[in-house]
C-alpha atoms as a PDB file:
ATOM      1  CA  UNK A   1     155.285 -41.130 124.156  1.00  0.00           C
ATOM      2  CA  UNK A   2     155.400 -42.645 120.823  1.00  0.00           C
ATOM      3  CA  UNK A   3     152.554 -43.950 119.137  1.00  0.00           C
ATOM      4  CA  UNK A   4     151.966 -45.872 115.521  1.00  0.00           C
ATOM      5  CA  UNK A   5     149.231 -44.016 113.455  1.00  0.00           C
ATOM      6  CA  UNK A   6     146.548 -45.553 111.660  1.00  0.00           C
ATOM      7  CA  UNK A   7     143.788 -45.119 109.438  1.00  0.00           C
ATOM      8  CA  UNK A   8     140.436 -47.174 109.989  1.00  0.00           C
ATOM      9  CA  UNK A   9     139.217 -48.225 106.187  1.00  0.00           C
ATOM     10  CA  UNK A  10     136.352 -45.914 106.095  1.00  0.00           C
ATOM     11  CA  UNK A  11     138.438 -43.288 106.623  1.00  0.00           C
ATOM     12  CA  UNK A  12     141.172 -44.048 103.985  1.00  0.00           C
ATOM     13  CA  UNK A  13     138.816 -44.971 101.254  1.00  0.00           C
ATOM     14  CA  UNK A  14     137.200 -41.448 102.562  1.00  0.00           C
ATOM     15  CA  UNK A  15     140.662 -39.647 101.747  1.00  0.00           C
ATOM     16  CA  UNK A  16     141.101 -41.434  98.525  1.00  0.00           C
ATOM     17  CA  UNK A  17     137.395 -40.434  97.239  1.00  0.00           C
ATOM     18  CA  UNK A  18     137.923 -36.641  97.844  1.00  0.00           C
ATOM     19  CA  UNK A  19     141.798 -36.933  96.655  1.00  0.00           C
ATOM     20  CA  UNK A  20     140.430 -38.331  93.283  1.00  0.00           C
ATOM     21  CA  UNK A  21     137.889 -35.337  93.313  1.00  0.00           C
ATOM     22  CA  UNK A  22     140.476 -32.686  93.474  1.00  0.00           C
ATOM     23  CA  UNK A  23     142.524 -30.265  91.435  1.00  0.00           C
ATOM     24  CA  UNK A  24     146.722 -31.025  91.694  1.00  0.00           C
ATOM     25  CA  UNK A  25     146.562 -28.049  93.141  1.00  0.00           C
ATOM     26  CA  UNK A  26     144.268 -28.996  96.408  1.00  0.00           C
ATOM     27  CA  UNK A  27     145.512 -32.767  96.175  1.00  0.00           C
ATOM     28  CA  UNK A  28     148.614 -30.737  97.290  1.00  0.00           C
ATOM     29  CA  UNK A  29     146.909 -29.104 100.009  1.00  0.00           C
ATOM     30  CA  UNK A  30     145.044 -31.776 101.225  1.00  0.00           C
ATOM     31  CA  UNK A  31     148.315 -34.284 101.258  1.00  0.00           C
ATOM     32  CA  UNK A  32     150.323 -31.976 103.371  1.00  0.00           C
ATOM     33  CA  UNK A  33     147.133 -31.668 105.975  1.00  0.00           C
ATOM     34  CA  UNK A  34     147.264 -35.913 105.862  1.00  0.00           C
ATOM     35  CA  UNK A  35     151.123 -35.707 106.462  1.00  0.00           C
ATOM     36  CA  UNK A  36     151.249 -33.081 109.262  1.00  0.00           C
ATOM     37  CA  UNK A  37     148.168 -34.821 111.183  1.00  0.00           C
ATOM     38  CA  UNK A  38     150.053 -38.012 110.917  1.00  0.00           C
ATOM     39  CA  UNK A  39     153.708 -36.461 112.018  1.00  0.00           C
ATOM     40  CA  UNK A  40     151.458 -34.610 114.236  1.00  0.00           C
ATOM     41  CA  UNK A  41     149.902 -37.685 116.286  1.00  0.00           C
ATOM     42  CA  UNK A  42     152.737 -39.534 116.250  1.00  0.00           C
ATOM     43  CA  UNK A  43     154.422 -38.177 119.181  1.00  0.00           C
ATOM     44  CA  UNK A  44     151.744 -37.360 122.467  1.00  0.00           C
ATOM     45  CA  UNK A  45     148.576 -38.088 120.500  1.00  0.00           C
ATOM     46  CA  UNK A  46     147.110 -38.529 123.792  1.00  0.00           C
ATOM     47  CA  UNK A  47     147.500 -34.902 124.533  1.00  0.00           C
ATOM     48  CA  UNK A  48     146.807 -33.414 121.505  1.00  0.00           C
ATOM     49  CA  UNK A  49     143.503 -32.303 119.880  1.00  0.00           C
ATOM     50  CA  UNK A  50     140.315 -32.119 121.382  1.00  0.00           C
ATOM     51  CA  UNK A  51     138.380 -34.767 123.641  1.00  0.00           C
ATOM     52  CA  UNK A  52     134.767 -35.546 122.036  1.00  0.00           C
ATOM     53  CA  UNK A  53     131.901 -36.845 124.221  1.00  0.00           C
ATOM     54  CA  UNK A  54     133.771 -36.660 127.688  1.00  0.00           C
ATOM     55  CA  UNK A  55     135.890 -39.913 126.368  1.00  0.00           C
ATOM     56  CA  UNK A  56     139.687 -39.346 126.588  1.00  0.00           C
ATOM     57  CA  UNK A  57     140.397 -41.704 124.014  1.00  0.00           C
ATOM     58  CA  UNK A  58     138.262 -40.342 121.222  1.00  0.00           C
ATOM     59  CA  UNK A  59     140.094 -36.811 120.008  1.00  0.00           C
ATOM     60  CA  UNK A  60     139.741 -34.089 117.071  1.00  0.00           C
ATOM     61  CA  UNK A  61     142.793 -32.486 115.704  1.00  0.00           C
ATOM     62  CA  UNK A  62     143.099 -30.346 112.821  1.00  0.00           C
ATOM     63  CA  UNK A  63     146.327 -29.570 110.400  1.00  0.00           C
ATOM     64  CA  UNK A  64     146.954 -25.277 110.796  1.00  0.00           C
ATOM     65  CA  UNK A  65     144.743 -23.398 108.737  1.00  0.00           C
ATOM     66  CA  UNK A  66     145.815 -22.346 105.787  1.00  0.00           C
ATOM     67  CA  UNK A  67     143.993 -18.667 104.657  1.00  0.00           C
ATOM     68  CA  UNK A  68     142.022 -19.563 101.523  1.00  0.00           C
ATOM     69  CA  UNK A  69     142.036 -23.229 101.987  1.00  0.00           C
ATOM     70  CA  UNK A  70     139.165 -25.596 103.753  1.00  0.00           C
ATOM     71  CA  UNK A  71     140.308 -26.684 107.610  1.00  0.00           C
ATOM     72  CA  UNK A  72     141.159 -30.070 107.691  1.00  0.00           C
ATOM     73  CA  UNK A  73     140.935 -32.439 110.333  1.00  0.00           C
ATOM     74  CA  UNK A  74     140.373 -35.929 111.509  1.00  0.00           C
ATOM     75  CA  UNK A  75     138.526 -37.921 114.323  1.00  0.00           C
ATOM     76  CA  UNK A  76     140.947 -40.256 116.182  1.00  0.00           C
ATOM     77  CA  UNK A  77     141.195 -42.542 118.990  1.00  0.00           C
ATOM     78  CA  UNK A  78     143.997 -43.437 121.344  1.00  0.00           C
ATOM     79  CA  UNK A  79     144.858 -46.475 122.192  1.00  0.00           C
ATOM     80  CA  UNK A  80     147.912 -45.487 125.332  1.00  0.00           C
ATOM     81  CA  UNK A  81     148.466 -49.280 126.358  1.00  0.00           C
ATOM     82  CA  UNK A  82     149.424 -50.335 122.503  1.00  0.00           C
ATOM     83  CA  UNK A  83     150.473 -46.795 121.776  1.00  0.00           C
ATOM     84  CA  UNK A  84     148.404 -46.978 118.938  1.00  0.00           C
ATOM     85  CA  UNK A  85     146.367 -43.787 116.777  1.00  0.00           C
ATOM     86  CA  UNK A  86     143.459 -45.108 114.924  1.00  0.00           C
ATOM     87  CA  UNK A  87     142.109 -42.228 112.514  1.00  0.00           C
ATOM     88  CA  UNK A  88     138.505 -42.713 112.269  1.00  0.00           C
ATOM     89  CA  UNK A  89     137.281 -40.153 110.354  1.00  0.00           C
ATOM     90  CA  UNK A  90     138.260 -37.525 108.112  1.00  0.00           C
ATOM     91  CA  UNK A  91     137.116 -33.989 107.995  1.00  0.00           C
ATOM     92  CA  UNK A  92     136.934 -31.424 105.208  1.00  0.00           C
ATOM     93  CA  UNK A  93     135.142 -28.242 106.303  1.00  0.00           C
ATOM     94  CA  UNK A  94     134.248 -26.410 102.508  1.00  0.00           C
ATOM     95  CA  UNK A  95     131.959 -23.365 101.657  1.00  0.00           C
ATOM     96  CA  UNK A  96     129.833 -25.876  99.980  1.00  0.00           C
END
C-alpha cells in the first residue's frame, strides 16, 4: 500500500533548527536519514517501525545506523483510510 508522507510543522521546523546547527558534513548525514525514512514510509508504513502506547497508528522508525553517527528516527502516525504518513516528531539520539 502506498501512502503520501508528511511532516507535522513542529517537526519540520525541528529538522530545520538542528540542520542549521550542523557541520556539511552531518547535514549530509542527517539528510540521507530524512530521505531514507521518507522512501522508507512511503510504501507499508503501516507495517513498519514500532507501535508506541498499544495504538497501531502511532509508530517509531529509525534510518540504519550508521557506526560513528547518532541514530536517527522519527515518531509517525498512519492514517490507512487516506493512506497518509504524518511525521510527528523527529529524533536525534547524541552522546550529549
Amino acid at each position: 500500500m502506498r501512502f503520501t508522507v508528511t511532516w507535522e510543522d513542529e517537526a519540520q521546523a525541528e529538522l530545520l533548527e538542528r540542520w542549521l546547527l550542523l557541520s556539511p558534513d552531518e547535514r549530509d548525514h542527517l539528510s540521507r536519514c530524512v530521505n531514507h525514512i521518507d522512501v522508507t514510509l512511503r510504501m507499508n508504513a503501516h507495517q513498519k517501525g514500532t507501535v508506541l502506547k498499544g495504538n497501531e497508528s502511532f509508530r517509531f522508525y529509525a534510518a540504519p545506523v550508521i557506526p560513528g553517527r547518532p541514530p536517527i528516527g522519527v515518531v509517525y502516525q498512519v492514517i490507512l483510510e487516506d493512506r497518509l504518513v504524518k511525521v510527528l516528531e523527529l529524533w536525534i539520539l547524541s552522546e550529549d
